[in-house]
PDB file of N, CA and C in Angstrom:
ATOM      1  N   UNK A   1      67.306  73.893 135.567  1.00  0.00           N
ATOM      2  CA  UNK A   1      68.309  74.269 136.540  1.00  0.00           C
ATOM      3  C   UNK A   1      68.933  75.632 136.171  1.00  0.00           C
ATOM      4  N   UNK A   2      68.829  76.037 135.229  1.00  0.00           N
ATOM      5  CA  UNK A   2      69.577  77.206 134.755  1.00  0.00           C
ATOM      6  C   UNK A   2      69.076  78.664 134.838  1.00  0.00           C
ATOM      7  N   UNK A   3      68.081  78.477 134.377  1.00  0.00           N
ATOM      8  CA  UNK A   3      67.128  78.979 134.491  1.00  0.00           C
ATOM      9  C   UNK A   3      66.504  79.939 136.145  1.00  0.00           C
ATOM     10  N   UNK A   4      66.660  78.332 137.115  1.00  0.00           N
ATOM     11  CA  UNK A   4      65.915  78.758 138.433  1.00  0.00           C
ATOM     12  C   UNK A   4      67.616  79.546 139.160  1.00  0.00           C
ATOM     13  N   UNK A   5      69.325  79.241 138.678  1.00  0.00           N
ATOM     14  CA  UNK A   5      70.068  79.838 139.298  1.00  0.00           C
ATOM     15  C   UNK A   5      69.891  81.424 138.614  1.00  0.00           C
ATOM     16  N   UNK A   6      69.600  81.318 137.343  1.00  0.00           N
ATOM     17  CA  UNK A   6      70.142  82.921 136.697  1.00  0.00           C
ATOM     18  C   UNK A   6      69.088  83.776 137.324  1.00  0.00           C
ATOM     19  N   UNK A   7      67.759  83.369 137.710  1.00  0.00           N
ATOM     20  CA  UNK A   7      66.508  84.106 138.441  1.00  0.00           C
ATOM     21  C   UNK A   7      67.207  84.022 139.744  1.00  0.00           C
ATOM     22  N   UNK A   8      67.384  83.308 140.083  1.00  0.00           N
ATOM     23  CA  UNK A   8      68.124  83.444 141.755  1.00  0.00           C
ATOM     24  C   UNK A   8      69.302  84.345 141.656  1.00  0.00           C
ATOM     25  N   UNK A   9      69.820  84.741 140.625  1.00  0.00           N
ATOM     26  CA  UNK A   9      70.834  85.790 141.208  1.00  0.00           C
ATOM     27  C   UNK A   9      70.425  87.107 141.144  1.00  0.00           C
ATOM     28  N   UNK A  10      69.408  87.129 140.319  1.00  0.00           N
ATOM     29  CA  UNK A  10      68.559  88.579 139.462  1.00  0.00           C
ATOM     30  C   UNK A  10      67.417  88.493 139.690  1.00  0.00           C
ATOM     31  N   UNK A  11      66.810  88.055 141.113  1.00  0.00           N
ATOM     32  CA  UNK A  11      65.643  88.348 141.098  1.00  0.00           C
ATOM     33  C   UNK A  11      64.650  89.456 140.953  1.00  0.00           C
ATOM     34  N   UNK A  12      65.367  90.744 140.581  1.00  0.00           N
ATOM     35  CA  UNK A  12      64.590  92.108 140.394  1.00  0.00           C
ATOM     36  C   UNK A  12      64.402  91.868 138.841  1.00  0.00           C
ATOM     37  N   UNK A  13      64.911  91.292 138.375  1.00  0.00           N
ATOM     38  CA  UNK A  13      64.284  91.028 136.636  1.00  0.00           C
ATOM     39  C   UNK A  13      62.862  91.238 136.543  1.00  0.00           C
ATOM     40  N   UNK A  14      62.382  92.130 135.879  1.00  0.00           N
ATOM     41  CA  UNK A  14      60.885  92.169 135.549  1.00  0.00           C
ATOM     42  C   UNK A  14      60.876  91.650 133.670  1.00  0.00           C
ATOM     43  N   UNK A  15      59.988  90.311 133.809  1.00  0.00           N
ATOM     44  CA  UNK A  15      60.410  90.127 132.187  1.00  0.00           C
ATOM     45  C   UNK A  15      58.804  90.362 131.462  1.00  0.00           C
ATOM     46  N   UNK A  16      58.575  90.700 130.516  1.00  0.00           N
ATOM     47  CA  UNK A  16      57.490  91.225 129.650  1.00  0.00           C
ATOM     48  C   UNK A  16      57.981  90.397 128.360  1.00  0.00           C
ATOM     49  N   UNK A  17      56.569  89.424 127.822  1.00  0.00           N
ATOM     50  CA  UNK A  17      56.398  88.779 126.500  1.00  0.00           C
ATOM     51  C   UNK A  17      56.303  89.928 125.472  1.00  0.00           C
ATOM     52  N   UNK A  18      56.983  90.244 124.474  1.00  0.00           N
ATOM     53  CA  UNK A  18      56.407  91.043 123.617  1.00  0.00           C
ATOM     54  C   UNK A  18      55.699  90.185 122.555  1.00  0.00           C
ATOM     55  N   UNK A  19      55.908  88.886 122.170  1.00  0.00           N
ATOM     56  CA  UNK A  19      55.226  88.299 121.136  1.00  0.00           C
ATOM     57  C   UNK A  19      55.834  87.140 121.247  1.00  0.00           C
ATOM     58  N   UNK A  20      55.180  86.284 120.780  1.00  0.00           N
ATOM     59  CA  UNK A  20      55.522  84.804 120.249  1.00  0.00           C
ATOM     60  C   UNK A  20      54.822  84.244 118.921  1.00  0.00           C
ATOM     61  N   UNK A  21      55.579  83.468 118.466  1.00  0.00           N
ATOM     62  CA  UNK A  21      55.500  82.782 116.992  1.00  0.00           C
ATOM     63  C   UNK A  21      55.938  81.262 116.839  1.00  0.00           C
ATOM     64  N   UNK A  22      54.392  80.109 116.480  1.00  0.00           N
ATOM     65  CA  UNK A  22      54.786  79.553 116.622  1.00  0.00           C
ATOM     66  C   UNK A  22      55.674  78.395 115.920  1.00  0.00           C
ATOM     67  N   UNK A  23      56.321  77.628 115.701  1.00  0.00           N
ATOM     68  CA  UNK A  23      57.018  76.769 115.056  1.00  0.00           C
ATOM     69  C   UNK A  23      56.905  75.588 114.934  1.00  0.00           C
ATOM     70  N   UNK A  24      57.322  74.402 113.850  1.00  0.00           N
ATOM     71  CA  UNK A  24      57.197  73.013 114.510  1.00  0.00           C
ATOM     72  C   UNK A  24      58.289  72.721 115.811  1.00  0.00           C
ATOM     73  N   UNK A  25      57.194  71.968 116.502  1.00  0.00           N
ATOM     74  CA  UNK A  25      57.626  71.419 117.957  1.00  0.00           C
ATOM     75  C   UNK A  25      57.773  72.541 118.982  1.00  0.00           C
ATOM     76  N   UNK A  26      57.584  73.815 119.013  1.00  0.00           N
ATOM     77  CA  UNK A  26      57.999  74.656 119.882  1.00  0.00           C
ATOM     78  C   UNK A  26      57.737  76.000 119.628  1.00  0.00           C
ATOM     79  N   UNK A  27      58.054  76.996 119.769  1.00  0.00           N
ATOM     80  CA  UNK A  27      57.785  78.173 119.614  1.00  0.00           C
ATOM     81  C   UNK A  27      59.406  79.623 119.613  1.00  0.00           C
ATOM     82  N   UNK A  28      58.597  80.849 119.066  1.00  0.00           N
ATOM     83  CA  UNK A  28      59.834  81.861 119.604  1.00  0.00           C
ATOM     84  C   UNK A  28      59.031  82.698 120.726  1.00  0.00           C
ATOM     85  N   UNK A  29      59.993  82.830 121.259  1.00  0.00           N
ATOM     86  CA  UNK A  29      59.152  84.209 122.347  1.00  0.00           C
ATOM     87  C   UNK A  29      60.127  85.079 122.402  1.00  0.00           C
ATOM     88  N   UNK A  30      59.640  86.135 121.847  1.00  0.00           N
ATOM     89  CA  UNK A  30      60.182  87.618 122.124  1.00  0.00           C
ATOM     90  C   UNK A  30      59.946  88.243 123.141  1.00  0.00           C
ATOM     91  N   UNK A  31      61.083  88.916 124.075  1.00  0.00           N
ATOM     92  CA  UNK A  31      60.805  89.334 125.412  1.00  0.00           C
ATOM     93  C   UNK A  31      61.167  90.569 125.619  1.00  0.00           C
ATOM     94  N   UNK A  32      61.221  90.976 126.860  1.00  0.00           N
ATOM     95  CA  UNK A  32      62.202  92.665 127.282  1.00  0.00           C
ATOM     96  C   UNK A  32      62.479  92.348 128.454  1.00  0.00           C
ATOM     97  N   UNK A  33      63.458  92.720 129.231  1.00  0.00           N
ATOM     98  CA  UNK A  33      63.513  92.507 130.754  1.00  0.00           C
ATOM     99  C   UNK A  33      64.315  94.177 131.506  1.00  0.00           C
ATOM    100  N   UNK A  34      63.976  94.259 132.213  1.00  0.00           N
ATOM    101  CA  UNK A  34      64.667  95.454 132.999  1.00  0.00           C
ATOM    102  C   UNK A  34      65.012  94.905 134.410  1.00  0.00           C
ATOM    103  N   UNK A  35      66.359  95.584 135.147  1.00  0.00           N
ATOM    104  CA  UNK A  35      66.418  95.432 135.816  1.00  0.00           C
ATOM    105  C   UNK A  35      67.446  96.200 136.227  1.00  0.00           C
ATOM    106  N   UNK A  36      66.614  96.478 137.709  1.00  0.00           N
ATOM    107  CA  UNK A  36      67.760  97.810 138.711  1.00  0.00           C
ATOM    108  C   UNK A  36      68.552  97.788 138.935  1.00  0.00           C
ATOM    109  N   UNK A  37      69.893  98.222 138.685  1.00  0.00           N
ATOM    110  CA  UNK A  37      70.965  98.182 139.216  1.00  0.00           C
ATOM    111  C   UNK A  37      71.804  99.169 139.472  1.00  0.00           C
ATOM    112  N   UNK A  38      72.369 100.006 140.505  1.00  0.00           N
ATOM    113  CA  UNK A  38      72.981 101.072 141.044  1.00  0.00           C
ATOM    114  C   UNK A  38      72.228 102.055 140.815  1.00  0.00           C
ATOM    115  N   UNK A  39      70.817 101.763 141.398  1.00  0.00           N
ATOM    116  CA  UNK A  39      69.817 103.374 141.532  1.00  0.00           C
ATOM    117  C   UNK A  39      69.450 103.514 139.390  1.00  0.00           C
ATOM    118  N   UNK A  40      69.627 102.896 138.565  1.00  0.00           N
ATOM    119  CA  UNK A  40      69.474 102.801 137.432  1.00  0.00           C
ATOM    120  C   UNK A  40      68.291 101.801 136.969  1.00  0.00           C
ATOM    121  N   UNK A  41      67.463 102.026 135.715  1.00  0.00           N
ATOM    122  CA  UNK A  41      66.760 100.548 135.530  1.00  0.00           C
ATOM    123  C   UNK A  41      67.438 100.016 134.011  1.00  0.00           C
ATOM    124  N   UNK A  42      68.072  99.040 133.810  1.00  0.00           N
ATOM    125  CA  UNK A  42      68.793  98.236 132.471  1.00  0.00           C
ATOM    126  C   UNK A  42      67.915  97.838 131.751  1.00  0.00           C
ATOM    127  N   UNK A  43      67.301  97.996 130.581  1.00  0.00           N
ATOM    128  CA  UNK A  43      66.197  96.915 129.717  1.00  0.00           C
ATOM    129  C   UNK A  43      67.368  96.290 128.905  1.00  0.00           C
ATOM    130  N   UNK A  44      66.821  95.223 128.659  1.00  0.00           N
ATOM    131  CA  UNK A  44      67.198  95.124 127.270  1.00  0.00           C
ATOM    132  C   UNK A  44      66.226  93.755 126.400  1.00  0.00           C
ATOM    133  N   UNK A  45      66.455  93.543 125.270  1.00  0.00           N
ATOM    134  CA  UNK A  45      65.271  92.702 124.315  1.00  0.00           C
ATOM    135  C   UNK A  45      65.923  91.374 123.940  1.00  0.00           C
ATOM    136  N   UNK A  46      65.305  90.459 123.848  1.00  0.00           N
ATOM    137  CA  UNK A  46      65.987  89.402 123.448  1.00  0.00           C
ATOM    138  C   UNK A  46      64.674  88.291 122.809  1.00  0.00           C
ATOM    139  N   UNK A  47      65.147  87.071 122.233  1.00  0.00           N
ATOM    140  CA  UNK A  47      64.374  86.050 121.942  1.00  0.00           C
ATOM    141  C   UNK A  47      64.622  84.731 122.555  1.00  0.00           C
ATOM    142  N   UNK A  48      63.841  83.759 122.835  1.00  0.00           N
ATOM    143  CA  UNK A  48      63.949  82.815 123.231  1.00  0.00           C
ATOM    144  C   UNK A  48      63.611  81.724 121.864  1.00  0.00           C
ATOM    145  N   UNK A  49      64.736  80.856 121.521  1.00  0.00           N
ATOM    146  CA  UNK A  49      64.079  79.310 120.875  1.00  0.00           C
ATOM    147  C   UNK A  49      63.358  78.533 122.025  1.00  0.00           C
ATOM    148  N   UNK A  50      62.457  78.308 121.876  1.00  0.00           N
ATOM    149  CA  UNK A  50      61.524  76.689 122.658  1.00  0.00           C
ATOM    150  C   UNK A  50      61.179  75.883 121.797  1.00  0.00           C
ATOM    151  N   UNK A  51      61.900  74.490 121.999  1.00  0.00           N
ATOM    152  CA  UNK A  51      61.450  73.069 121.673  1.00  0.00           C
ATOM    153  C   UNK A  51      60.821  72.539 122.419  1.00  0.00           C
ATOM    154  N   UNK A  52      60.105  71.471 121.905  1.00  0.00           N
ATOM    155  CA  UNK A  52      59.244  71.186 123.386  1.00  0.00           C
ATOM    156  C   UNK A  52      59.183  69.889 122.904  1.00  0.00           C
ATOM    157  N   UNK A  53      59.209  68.812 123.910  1.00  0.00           N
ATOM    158  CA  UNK A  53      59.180  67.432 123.788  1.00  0.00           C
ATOM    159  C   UNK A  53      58.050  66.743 124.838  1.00  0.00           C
ATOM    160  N   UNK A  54      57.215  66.023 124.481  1.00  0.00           N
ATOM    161  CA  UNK A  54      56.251  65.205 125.340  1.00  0.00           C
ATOM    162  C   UNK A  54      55.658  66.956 126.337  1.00  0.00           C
ATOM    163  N   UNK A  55      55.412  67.805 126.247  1.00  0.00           N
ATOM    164  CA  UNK A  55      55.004  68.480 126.978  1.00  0.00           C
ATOM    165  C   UNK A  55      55.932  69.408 127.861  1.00  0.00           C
ATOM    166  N   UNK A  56      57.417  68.958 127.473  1.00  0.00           N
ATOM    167  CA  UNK A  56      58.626  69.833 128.496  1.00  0.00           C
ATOM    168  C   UNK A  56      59.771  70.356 127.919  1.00  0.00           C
ATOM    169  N   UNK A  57      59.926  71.417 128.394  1.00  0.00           N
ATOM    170  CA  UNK A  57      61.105  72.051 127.651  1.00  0.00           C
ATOM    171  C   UNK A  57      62.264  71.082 127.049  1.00  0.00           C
ATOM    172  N   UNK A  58      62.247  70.893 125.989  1.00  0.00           N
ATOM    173  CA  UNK A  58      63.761  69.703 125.734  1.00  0.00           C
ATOM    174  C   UNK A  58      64.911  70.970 125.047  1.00  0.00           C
ATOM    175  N   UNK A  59      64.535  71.923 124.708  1.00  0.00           N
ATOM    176  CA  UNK A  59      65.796  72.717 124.330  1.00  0.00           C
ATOM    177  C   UNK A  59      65.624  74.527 124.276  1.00  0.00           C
ATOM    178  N   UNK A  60      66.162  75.270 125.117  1.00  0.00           N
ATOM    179  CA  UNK A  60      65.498  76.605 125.261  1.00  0.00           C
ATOM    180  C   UNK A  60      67.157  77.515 124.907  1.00  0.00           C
ATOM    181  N   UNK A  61      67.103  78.007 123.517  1.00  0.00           N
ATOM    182  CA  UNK A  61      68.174  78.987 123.329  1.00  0.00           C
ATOM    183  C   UNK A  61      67.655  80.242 123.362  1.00  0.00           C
ATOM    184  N   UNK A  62      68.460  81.368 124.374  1.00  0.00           N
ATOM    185  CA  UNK A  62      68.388  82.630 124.249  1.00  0.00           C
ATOM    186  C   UNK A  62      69.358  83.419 123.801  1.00  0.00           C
ATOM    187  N   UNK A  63      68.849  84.234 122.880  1.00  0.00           N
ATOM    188  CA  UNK A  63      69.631  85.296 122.119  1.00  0.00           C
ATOM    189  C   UNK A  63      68.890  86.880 122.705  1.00  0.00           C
ATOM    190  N   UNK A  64      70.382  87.625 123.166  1.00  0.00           N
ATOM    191  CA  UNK A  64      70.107  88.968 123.437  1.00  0.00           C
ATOM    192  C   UNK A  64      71.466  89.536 123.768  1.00  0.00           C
ATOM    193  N   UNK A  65      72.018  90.830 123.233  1.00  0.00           N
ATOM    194  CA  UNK A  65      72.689  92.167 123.573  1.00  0.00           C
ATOM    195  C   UNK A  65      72.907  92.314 125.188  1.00  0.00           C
ATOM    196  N   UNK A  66      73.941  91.582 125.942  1.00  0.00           N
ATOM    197  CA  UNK A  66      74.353  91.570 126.962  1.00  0.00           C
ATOM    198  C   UNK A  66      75.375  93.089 127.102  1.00  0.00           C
ATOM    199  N   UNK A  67      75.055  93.702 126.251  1.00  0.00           N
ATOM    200  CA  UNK A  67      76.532  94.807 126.281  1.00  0.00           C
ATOM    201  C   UNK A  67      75.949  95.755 127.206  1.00  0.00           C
ATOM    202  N   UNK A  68      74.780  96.576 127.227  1.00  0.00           N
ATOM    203  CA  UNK A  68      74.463  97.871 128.557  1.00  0.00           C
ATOM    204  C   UNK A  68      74.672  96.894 129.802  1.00  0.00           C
ATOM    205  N   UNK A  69      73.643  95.571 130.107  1.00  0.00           N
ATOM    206  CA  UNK A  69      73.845  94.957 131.200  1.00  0.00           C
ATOM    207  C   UNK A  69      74.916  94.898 131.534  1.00  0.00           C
ATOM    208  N   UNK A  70      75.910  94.275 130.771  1.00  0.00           N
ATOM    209  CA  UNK A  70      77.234  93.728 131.484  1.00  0.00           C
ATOM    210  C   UNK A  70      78.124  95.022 132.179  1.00  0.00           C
ATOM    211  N   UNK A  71      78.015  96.340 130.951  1.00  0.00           N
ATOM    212  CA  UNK A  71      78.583  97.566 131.666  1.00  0.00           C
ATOM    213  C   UNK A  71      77.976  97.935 132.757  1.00  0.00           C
ATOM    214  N   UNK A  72      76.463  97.582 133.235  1.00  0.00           N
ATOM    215  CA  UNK A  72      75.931  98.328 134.158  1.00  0.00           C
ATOM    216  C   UNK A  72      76.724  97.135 135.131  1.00  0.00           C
ATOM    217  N   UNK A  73      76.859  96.289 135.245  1.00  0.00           N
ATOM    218  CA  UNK A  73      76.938  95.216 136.376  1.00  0.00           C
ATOM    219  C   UNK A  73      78.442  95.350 136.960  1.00  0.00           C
ATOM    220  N   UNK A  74      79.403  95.970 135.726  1.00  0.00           N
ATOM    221  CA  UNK A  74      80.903  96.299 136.122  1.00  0.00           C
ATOM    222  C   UNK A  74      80.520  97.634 136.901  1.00  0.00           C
ATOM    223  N   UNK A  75      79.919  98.752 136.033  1.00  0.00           N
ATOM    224  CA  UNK A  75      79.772  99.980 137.487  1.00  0.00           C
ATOM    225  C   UNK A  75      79.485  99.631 138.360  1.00  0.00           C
ATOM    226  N   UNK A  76      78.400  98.775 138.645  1.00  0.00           N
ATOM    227  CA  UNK A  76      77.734  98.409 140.100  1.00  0.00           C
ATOM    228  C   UNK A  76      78.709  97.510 140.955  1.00  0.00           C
ATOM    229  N   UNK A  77      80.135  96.899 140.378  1.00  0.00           N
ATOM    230  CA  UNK A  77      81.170  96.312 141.113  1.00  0.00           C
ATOM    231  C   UNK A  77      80.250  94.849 141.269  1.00  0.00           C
ATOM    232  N   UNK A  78      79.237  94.365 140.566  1.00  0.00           N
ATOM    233  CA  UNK A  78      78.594  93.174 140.786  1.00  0.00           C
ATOM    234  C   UNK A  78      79.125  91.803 139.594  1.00  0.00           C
TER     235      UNK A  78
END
């Protein structure tokens, strides 16, 4: 559920795997995402924890540097 609202508000997100590593029960995935906002494009890098239970996500933490995004999203009045 979280997931399908935060893509529903940002659907111009373009996200790119840079790597993954895997772990017991789950994996990391290292990512990048950009996205347009006020005639600008925002990247920024982050990691994902994945646990995985019977075949389905049972626990997904993301870590990433919200600080350019969040300033770009106050200029853009969004």
């Amino acid at each position: 559920m979280y997931l399908r609202r935060l893509l529903a508000r940002h659907p111009e997100w373009v996200w790119t795997q840079r790597a993954s590593a895997p772990m017991q029960d789950g994996f990391l995935n290292f990512w990048q995402a950009k996205e347009p906002i006020a005639g600008t494009e925002v990247g920024f890098s982050g990691v994902c924890l994945v646990v995985l239970r019977d075949g389905l996500i049972a626990r997904n933490e993301v870590f990433f540097d919200r600080t350019l995004f969040l300033e770009a999203m106050r200029q853009a009045g969004r």
